[in-house]
C-alpha atoms as a PDB file:
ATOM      1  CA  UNK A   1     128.953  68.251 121.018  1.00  0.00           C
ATOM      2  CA  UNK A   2     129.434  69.850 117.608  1.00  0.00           C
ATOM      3  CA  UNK A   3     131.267  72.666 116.850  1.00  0.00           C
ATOM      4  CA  UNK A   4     128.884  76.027 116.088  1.00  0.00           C
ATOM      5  CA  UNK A   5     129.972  78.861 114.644  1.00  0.00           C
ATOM      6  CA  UNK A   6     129.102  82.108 116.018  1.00  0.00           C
ATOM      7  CA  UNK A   7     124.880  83.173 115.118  1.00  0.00           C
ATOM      8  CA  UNK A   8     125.212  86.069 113.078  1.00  0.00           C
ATOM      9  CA  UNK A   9     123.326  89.569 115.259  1.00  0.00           C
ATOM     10  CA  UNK A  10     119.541  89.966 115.207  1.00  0.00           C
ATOM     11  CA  UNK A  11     119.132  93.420 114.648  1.00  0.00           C
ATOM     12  CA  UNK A  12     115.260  93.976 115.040  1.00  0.00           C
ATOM     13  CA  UNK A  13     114.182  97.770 113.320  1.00  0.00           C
ATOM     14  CA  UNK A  14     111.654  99.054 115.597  1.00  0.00           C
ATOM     15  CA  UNK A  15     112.307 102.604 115.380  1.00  0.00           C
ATOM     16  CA  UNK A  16     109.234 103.742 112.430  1.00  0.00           C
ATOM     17  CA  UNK A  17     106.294 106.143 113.136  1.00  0.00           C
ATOM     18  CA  UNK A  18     103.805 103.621 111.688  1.00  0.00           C
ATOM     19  CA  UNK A  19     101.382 106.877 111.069  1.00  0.00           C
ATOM     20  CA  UNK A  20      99.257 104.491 108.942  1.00  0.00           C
ATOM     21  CA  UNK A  21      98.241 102.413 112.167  1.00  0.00           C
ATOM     22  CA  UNK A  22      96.732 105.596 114.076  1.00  0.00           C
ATOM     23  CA  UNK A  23      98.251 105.394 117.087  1.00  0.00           C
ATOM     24  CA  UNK A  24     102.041 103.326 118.254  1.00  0.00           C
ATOM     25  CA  UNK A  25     101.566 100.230 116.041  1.00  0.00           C
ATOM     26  CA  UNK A  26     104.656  98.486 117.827  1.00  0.00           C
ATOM     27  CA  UNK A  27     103.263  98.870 121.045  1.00  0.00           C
ATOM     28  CA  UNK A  28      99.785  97.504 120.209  1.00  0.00           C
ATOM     29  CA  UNK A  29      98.993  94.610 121.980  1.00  0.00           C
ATOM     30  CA  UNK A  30      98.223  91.112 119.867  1.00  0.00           C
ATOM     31  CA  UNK A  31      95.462  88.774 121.066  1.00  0.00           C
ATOM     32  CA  UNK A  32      97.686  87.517 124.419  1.00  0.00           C
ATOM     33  CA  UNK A  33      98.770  91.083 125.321  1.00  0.00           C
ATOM     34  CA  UNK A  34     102.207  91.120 124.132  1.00  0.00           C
ATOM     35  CA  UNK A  35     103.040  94.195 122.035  1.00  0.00           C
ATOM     36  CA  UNK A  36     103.427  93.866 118.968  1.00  0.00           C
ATOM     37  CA  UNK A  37     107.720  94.835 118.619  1.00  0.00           C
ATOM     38  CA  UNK A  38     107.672  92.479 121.672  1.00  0.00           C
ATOM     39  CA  UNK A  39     106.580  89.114 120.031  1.00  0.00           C
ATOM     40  CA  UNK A  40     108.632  90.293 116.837  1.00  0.00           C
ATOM     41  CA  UNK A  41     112.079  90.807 119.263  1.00  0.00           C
ATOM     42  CA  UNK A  42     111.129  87.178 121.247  1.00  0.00           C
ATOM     43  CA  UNK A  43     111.153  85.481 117.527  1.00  0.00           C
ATOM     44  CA  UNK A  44     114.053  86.751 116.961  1.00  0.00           C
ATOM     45  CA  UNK A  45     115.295  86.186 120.271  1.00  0.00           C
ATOM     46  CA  UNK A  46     114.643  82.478 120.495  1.00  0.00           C
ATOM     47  CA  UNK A  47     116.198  81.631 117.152  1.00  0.00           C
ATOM     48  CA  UNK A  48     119.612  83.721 117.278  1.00  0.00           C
ATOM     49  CA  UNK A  49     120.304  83.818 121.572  1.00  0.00           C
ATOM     50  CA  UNK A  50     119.980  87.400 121.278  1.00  0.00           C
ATOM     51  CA  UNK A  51     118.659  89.764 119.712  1.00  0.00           C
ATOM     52  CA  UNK A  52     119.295  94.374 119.812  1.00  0.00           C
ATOM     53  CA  UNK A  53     116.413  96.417 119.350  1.00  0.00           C
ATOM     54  CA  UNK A  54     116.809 100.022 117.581  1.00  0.00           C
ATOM     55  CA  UNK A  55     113.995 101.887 118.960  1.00  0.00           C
ATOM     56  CA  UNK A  56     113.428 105.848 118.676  1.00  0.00           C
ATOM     57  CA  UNK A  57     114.810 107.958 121.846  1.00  0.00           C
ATOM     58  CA  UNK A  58     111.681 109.282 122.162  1.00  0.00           C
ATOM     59  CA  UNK A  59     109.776 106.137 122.796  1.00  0.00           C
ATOM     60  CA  UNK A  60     109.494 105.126 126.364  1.00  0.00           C
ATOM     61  CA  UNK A  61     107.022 103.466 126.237  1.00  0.00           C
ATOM     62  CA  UNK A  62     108.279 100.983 123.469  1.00  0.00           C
ATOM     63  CA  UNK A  63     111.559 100.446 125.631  1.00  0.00           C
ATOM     64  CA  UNK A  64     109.392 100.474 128.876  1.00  0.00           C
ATOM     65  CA  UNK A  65     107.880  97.091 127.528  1.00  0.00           C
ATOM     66  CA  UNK A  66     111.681  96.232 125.958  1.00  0.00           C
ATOM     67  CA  UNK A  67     112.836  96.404 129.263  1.00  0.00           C
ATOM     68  CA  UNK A  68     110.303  94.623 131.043  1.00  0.00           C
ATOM     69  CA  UNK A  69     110.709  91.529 128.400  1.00  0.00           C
ATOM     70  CA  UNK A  70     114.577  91.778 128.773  1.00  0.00           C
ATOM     71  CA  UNK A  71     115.153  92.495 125.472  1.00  0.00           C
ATOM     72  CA  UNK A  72     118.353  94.946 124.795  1.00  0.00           C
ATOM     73  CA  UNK A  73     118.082  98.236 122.785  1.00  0.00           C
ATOM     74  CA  UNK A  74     119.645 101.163 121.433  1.00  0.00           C
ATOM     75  CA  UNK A  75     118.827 104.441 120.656  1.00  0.00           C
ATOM     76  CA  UNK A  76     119.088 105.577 117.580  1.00  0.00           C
ATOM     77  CA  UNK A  77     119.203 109.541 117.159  1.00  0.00           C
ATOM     78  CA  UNK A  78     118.849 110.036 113.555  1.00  0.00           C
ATOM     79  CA  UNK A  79     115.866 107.449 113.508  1.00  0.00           C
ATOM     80  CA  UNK A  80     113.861 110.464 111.398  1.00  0.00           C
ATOM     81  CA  UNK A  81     116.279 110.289 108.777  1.00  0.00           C
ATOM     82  CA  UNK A  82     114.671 106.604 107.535  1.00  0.00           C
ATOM     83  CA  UNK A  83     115.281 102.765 107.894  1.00  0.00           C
ATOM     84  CA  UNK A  84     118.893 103.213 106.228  1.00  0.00           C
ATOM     85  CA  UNK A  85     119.781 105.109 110.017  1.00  0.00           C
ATOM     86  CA  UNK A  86     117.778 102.903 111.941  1.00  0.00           C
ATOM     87  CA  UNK A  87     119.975  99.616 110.092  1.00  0.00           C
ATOM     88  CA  UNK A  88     122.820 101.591 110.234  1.00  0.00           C
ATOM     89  CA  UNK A  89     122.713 102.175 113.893  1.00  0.00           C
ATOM     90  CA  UNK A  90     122.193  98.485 114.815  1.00  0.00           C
ATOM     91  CA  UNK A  91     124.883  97.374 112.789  1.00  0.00           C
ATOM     92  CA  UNK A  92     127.508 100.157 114.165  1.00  0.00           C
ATOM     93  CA  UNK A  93     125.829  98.332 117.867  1.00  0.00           C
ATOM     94  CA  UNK A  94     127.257  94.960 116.750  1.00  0.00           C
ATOM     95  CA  UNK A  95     131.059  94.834 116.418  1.00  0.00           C
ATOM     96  CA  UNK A  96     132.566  92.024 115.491  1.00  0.00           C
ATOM     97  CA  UNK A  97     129.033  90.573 113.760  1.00  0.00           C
ATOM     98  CA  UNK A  98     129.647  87.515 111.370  1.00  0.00           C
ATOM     99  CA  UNK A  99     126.621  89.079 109.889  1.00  0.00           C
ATOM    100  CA  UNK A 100     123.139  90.261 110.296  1.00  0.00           C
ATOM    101  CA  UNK A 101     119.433  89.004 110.736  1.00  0.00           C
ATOM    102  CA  UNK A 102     117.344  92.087 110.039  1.00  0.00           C
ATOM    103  CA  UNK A 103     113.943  92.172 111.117  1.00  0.00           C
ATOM    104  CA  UNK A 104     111.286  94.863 111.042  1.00  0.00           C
ATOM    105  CA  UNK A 105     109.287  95.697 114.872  1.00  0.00           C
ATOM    106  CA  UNK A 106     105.914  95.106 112.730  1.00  0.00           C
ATOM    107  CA  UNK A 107     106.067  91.913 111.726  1.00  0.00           C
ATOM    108  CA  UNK A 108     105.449  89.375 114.873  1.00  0.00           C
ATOM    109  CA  UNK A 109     103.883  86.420 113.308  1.00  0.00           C
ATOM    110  CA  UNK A 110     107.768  85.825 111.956  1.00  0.00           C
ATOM    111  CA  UNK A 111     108.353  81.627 113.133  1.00  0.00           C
ATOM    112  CA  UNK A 112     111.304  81.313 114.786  1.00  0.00           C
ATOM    113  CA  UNK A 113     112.643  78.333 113.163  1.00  0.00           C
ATOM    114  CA  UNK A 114     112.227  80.283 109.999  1.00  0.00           C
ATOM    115  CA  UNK A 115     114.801  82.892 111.364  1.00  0.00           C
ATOM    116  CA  UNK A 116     116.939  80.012 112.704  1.00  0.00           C
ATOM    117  CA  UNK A 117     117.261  78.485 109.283  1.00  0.00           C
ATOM    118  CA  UNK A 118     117.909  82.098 107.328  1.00  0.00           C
ATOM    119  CA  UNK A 119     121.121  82.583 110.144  1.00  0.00           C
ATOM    120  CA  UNK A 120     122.117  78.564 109.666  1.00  0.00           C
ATOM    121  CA  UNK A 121     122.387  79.572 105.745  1.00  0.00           C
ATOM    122  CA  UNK A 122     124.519  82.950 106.501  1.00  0.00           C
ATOM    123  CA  UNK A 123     126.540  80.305 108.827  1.00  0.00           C
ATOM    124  CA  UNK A 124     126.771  78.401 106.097  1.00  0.00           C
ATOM    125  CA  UNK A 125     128.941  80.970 103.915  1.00  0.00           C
ATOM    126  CA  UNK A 126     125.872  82.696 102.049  1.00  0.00           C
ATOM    127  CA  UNK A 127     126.213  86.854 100.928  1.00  0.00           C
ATOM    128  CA  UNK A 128     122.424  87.009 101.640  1.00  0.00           C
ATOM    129  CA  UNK A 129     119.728  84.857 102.642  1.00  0.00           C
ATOM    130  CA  UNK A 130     115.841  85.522 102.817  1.00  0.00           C
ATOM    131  CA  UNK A 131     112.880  83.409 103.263  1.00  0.00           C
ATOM    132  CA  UNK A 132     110.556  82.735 100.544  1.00  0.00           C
ATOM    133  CA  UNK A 133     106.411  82.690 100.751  1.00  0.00           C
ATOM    134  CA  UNK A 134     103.963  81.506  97.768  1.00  0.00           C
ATOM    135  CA  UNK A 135     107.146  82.875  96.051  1.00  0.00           C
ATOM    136  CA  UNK A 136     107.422  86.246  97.183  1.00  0.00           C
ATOM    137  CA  UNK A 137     110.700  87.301  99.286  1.00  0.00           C
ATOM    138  CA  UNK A 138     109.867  88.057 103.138  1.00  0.00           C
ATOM    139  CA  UNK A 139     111.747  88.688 106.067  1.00  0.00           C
ATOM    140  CA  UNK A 140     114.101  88.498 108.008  1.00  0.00           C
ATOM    141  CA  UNK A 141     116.690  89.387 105.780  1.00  0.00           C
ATOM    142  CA  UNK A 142     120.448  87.929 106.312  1.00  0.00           C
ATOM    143  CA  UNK A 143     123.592  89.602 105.797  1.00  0.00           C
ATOM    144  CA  UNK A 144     126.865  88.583 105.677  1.00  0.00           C
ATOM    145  CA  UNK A 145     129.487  90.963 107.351  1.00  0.00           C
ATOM    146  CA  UNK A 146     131.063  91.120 104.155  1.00  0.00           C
ATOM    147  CA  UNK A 147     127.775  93.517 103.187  1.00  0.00           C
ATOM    148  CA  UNK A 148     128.816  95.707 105.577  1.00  0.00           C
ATOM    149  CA  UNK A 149     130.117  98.928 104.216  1.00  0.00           C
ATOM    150  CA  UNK A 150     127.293  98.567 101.971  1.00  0.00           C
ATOM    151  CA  UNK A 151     124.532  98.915 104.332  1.00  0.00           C
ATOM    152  CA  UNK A 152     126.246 102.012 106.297  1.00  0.00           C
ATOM    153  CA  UNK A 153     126.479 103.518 103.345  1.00  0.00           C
ATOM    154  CA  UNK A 154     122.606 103.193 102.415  1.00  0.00           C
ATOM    155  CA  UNK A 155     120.381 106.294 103.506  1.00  0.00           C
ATOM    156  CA  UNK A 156     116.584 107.002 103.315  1.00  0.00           C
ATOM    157  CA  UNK A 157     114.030 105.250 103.781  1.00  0.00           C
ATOM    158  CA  UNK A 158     114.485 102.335 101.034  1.00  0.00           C
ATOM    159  CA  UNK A 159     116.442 100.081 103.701  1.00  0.00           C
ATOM    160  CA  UNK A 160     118.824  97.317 102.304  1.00  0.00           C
ATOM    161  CA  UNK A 161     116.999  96.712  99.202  1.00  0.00           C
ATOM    162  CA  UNK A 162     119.274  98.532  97.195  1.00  0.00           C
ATOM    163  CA  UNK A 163     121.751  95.793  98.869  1.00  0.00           C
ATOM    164  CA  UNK A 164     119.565  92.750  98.241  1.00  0.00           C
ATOM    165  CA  UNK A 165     119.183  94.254  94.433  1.00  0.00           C
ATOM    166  CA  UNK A 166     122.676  94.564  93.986  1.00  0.00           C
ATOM    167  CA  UNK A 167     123.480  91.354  94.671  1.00  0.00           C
ATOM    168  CA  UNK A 168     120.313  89.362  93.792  1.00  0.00           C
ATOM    169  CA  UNK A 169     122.514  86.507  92.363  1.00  0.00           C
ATOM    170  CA  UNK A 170     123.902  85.490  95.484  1.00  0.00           C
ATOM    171  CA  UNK A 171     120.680  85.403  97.514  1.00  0.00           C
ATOM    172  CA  UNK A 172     119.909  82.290  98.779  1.00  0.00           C
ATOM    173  CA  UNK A 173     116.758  81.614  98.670  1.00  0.00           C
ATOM    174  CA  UNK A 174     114.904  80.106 101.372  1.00  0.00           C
ATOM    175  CA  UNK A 175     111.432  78.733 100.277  1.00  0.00           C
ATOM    176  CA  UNK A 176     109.427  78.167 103.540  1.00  0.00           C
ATOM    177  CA  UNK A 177     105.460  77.722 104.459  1.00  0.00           C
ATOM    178  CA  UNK A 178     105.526  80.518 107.052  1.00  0.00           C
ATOM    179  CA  UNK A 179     102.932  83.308 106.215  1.00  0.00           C
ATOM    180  CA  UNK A 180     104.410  85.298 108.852  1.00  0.00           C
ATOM    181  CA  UNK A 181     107.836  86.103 106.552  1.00  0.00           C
ATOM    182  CA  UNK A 182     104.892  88.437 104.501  1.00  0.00           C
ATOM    183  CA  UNK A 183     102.295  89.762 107.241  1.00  0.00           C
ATOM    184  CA  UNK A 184     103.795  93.063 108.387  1.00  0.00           C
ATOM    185  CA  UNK A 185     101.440  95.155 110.798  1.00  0.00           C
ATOM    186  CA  UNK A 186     100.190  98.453 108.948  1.00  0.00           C
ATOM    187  CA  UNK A 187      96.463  98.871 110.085  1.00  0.00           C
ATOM    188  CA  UNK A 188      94.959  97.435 113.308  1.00  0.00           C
ATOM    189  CA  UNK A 189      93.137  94.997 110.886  1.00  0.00           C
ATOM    190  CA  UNK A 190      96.515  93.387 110.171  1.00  0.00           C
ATOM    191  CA  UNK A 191      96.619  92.014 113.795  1.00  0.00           C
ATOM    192  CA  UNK A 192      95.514  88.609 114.225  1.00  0.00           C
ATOM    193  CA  UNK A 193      92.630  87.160 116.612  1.00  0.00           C
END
């Protein structure tokens, strides 16, 4: 047996209003009935071990279907103030992280091997790591814990982009043939058949 070292935290942000979608996006059901933050959180989940959800207190239903798919949360209080809260509050859930795999609730189509290989390339000693799609950057998104104080200090809504920017020469690019690192969930025409 080979010696591992520890996956970095899956942190998946499922704490937005999605207003554009017309009614709880993350809670939408895709074509086999699992809701949409659901499938996103089991990606995650079956790459990393484990994965912590940061969901809106007042969503019970999201954490309802969390809960029934065994899939830990937290609450996150300030969720209204934008992403940078919602990161911030799954990263201050994750003590002793190596680093973070940030994904967003709305984007379930996410492979899991593709999140497997962006937290084997944070294992590997990389600042940041991202995959790569008909060469546009995707998600998930991987930190190193050295990024840390960084991304607590973000605020808004402009999540760790101003990170990623800042250190664009040490991203690690990941070119992959996964759609899913692009397809985000915005309209009900975004889900798949």
């Amino acid at each position: 047996m080979t010696d591992r070292s520890p996956a970095p935290a899956g942190i998946l942000l499922a704490a937005g209003q999605g207003s554009r979608f017309g009614s709880n996006k993350l809670c939408h059901p895709l074509a086999d009935g699992t809701p949409v933050a659901v499938r996103s959180a089991e990606n995650l989940r079956e790459a990393l071990g484990e994965v912590l959800a940061v969901v809106r207190p007042e969503d019970s239903v999201l954490r309802a279907h969390f809960d029934a798919a065994g899939i830990r949360y937290v609450m996150c209080a300030d969720a209204g103030e934008g992403m940078a809260a919602t990161l911030a509050c799954g990263i201050r859930a994750t003590p002793g992280a190596t680093g973070w795999v940030i994904a967003l609730g709305d984007m379930p189509y996410i492979r899991p091997e593709t999140v497997a290989v962006v937290a084997a390339v944070l294992g590997e000693g990389a600042l940041l790591a991202a995959p790569f799609f008909d060469g546009q950057r995707g998600h998930p998104v991987g930190f190193a814990a050295a990024l840390k104080d960084e991304l607590l200090a973000l605020q808004g809504d402009e999540g760790a982009r101003r990170v990623i920017v800042a250190h664009k020469e040490h991203l690690q690019r990941i070119d992959c043939d996964d759609p899913g690192v692009l397809a985000d969930i915005d309209v009900p025409a975004d889900v798949r058949a």
